[in-house]
Protein backbone atom coordinates (compact mmCIF):
# COMPACT_ATOMS: atom_id res chain seq x y z
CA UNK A 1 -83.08 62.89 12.00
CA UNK A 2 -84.26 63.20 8.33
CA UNK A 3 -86.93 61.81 6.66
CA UNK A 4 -86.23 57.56 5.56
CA UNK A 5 -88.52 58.16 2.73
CA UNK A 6 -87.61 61.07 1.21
CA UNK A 7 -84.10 59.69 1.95
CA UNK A 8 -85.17 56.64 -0.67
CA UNK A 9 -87.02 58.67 -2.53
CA UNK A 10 -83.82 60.65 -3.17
CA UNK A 11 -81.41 57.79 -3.39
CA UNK A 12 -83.98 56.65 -6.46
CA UNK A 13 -84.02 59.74 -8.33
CA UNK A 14 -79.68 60.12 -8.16
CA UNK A 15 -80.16 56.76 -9.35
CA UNK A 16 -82.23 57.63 -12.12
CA UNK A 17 -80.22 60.87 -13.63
CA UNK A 18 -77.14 58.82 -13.67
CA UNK A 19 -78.88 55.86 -15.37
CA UNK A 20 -79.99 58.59 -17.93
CA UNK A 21 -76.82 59.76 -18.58
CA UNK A 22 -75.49 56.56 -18.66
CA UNK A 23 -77.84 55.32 -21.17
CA UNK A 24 -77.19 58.45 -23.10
CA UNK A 25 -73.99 58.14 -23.58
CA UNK A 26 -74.00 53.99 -24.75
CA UNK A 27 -76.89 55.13 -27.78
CA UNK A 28 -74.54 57.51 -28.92
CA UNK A 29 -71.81 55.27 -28.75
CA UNK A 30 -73.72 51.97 -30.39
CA UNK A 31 -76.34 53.54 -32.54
CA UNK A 32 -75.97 57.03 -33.08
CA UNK A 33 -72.37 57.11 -34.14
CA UNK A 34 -72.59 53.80 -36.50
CA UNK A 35 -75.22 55.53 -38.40
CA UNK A 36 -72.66 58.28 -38.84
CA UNK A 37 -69.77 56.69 -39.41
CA UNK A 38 -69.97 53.72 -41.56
CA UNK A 39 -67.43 51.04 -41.02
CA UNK A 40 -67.59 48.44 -43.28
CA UNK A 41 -66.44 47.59 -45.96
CA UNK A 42 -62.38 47.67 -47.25
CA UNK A 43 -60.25 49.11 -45.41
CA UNK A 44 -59.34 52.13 -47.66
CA UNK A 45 -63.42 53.39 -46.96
CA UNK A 46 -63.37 53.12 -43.85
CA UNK A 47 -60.17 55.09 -43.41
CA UNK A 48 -61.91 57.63 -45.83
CA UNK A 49 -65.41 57.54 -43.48
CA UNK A 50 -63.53 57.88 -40.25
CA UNK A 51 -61.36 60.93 -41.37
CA UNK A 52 -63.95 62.26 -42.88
CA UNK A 53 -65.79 62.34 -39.58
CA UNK A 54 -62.82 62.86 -37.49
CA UNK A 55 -64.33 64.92 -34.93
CA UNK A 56 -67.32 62.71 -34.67
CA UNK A 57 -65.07 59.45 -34.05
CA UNK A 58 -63.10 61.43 -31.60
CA UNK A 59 -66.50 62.25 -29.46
CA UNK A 60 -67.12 58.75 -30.02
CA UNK A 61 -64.30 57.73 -27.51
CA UNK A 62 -64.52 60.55 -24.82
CA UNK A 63 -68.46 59.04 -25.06
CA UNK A 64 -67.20 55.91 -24.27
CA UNK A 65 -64.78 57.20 -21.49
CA UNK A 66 -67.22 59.17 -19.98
CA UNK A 67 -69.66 55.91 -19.95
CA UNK A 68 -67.37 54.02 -18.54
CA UNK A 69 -67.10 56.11 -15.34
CA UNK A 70 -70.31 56.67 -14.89
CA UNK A 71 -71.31 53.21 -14.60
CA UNK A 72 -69.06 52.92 -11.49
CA UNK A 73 -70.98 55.70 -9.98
CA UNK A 74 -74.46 54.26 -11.38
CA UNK A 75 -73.62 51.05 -9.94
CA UNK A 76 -72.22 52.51 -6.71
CA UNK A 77 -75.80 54.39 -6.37
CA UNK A 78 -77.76 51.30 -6.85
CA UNK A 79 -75.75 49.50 -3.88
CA UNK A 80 -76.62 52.24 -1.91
CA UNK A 81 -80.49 51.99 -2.51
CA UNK A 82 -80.53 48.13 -2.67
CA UNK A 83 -77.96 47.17 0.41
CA UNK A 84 -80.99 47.28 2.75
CA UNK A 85 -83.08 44.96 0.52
CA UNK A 86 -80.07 42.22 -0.43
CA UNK A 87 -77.05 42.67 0.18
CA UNK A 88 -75.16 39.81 -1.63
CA UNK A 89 -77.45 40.79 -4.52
CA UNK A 90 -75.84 44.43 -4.26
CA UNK A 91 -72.29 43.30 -4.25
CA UNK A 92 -72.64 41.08 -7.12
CA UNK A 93 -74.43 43.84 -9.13
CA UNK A 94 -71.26 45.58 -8.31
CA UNK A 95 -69.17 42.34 -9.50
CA UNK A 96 -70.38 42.06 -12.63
CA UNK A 97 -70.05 45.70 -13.92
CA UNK A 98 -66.39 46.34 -12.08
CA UNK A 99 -64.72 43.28 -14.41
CA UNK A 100 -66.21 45.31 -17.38
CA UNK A 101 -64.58 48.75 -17.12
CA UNK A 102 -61.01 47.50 -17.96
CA UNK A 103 -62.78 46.20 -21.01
CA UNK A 104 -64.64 49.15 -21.65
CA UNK A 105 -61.06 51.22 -21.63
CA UNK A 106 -59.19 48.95 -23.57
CA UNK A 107 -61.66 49.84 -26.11
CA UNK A 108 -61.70 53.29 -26.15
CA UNK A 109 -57.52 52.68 -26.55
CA UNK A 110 -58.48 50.42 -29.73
CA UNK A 111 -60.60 53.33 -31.07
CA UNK A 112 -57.59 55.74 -30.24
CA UNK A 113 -54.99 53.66 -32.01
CA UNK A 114 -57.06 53.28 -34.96
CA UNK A 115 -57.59 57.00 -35.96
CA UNK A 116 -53.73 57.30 -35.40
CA UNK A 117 -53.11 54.71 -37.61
CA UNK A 118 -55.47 55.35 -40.21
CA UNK A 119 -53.89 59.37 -40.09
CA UNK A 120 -50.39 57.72 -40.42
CA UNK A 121 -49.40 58.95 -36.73
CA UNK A 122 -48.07 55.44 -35.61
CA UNK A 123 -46.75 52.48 -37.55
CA UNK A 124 -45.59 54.64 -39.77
CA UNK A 125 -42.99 52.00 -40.99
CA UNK A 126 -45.96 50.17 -42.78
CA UNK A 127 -47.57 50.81 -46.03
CA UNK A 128 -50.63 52.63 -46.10
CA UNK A 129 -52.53 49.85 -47.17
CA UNK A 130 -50.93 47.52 -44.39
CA UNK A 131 -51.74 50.53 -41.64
CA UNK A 132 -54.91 50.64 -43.05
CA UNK A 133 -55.84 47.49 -42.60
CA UNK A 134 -54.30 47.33 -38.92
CA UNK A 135 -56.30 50.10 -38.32
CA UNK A 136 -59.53 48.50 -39.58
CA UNK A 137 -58.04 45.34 -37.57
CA UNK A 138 -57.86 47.54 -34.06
CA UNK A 139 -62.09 48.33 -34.76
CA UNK A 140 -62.94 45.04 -35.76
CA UNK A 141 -61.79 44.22 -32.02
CA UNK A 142 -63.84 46.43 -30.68
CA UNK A 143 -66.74 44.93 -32.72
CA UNK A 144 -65.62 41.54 -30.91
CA UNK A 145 -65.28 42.74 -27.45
CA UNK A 146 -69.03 43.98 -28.08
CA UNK A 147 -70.10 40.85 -28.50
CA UNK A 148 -68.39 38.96 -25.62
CA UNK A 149 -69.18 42.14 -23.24
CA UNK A 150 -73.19 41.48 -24.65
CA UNK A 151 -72.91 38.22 -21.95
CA UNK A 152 -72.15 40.57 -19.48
CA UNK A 153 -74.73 42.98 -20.03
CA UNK A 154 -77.14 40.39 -19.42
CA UNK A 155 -75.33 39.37 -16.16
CA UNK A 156 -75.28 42.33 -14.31
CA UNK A 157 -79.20 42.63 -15.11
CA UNK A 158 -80.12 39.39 -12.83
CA UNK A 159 -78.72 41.04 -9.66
CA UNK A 160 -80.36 44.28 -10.43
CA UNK A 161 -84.13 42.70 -11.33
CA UNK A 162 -84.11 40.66 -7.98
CA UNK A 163 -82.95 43.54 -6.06
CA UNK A 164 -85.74 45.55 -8.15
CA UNK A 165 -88.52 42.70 -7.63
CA UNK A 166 -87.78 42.11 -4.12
CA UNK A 167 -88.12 45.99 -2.64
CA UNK A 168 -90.96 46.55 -1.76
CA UNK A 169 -90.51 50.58 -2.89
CA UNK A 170 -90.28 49.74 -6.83
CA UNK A 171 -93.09 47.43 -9.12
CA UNK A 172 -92.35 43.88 -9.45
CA UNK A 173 -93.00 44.10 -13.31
CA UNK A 174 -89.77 45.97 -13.65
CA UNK A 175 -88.29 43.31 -12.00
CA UNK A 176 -89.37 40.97 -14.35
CA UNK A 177 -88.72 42.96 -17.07
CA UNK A 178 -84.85 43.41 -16.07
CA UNK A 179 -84.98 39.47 -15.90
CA UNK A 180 -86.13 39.18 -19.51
CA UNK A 181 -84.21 41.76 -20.50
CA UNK A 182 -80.85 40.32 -19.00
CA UNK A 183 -81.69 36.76 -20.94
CA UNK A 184 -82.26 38.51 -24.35
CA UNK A 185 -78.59 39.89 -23.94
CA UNK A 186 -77.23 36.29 -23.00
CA UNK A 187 -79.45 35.06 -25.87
CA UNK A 188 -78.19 37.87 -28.18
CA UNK A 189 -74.32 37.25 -26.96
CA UNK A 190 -74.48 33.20 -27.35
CA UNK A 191 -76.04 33.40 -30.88
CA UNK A 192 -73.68 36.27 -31.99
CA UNK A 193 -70.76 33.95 -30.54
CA UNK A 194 -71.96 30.07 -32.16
CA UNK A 195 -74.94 31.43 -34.84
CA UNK A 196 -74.01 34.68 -36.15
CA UNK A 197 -75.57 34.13 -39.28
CA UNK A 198 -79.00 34.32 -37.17
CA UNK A 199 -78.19 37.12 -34.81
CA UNK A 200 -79.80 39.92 -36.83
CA UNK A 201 -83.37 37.98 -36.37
CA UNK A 202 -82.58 37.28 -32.69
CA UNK A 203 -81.87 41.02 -31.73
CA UNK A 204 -85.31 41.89 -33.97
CA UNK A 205 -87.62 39.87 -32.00
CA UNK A 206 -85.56 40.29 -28.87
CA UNK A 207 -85.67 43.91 -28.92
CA UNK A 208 -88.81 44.78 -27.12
CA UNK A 209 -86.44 43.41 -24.30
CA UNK A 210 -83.95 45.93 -23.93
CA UNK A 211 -86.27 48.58 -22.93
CA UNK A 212 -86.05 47.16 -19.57
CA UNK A 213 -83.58 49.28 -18.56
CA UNK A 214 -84.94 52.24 -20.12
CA UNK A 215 -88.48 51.72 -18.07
CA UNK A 216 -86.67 51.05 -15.07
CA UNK A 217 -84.51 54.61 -15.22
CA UNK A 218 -87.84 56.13 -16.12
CA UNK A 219 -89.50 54.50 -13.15
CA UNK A 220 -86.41 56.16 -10.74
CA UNK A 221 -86.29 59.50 -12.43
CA UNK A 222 -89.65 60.52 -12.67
CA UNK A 223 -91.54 58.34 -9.98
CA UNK A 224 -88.56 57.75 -7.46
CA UNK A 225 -89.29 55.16 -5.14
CA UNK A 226 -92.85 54.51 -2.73
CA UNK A 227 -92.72 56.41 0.19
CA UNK A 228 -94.76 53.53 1.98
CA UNK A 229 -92.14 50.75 1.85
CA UNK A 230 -94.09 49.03 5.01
């Protein structure tokens, strides 16, 4: 029979790579490329900016494709290390992260139709100022499923820090941590969905927040999990 805590310890560090890819992938998506690729503004600049940067848009999407699956494998890893500890916990960590990947696609297809339209591949009945600004109209939705998927970032969080705080092979704090973090996304969601005039100073004094996730992929990657779970 092999070893139950090198077994874990294992388990934790799969858990860990794919939670660095994963994380990867969604800061190239949401900050790298937006710092890139500006696009606001009228319609005809951000045609001009996404052309311009047609190759970078275009890794933009397989990013975002690429996320997606990997999520269902990251998630799929953590039921695997958590099942012993909760196992209701586990399945609802798996819950709320399977009802986002349709979402998560469906915005990769808005990106998609949106560089077609703005290179006059489809509607190509319209004017270019009217496919232009259907194109613009096709990001702007993936701006707004952001913001409703934010809730959801939060949500899967709460499974994940009980699961976290109640092994007994990871550190409470990151537990905790998860917790806060998964509020500051509901906090950051709600505001951006009734107060968006005051979501800007919510995200800057939430921030410290989201590096929940970052410590606890840290944690898995480089520290794995106790070998003295007794």
């Amino acid at each position: 029979m092999g070893n139950p805590a090198l077994s874990l310890k294992k388990q934790a560090r799969i858990a860990g790579l794919l939670f660095l890819i994963w994380i990867i992938t969604g800061l190239y998506s949401l900050m790298y490329l937006p710092s890139q690729i500006k696009t606001g503004g009228d319609a005809a600049t951000v045609a001009q900016n996404v052309l311009s940067h047609e190759w970078l848009f275009r890794t933009g999407i397989i990013s975002d494709i690429i996320s997606g699956v990997l999520w269902i494998f990251l998630v799929l890893a953590f039921y695997k290390l958590f099942k012993p500890v909760n196992e209701w916990a586990a399945k609802l960590l798996i819950a709320f992260v399977v009802v986002q990947i349709p979402i998560v696609f469906c915005m990769a297809a808005f990106k998609i139709a949106s560089l077609k339209a703005f290179k006059g591949e489809i509607l190509t009945s319209f004017e270019l100022g009217q496919r232009q600004d259907l194109a613009l109209s096709f990001l702007k939705l993936e701006d707004f499923a952001t913001l409703a998927l934010e809730m959801y970032w939060g949500l899967w969080l709460f499974p994940l820090a009980l699961l976290v705080y109640q092994s007994r092979f990871l550190p409470r704090f990151l537990g905790i941590w998860l917790a806060i973090n998964g509020a500051a996304y509901l906090v950051l969601s709600s505001t951006g969905l009734l107060l968006p005039e005051y979501a800007g100073s919510v995200y800057k004094y939430a921030f410290p927040a989201f590096f929940g996730e970052l410590a606890l992929m840290l944690w898995l990657l480089i520290k794995g999990a106790k070998n003295d779970v007794s």
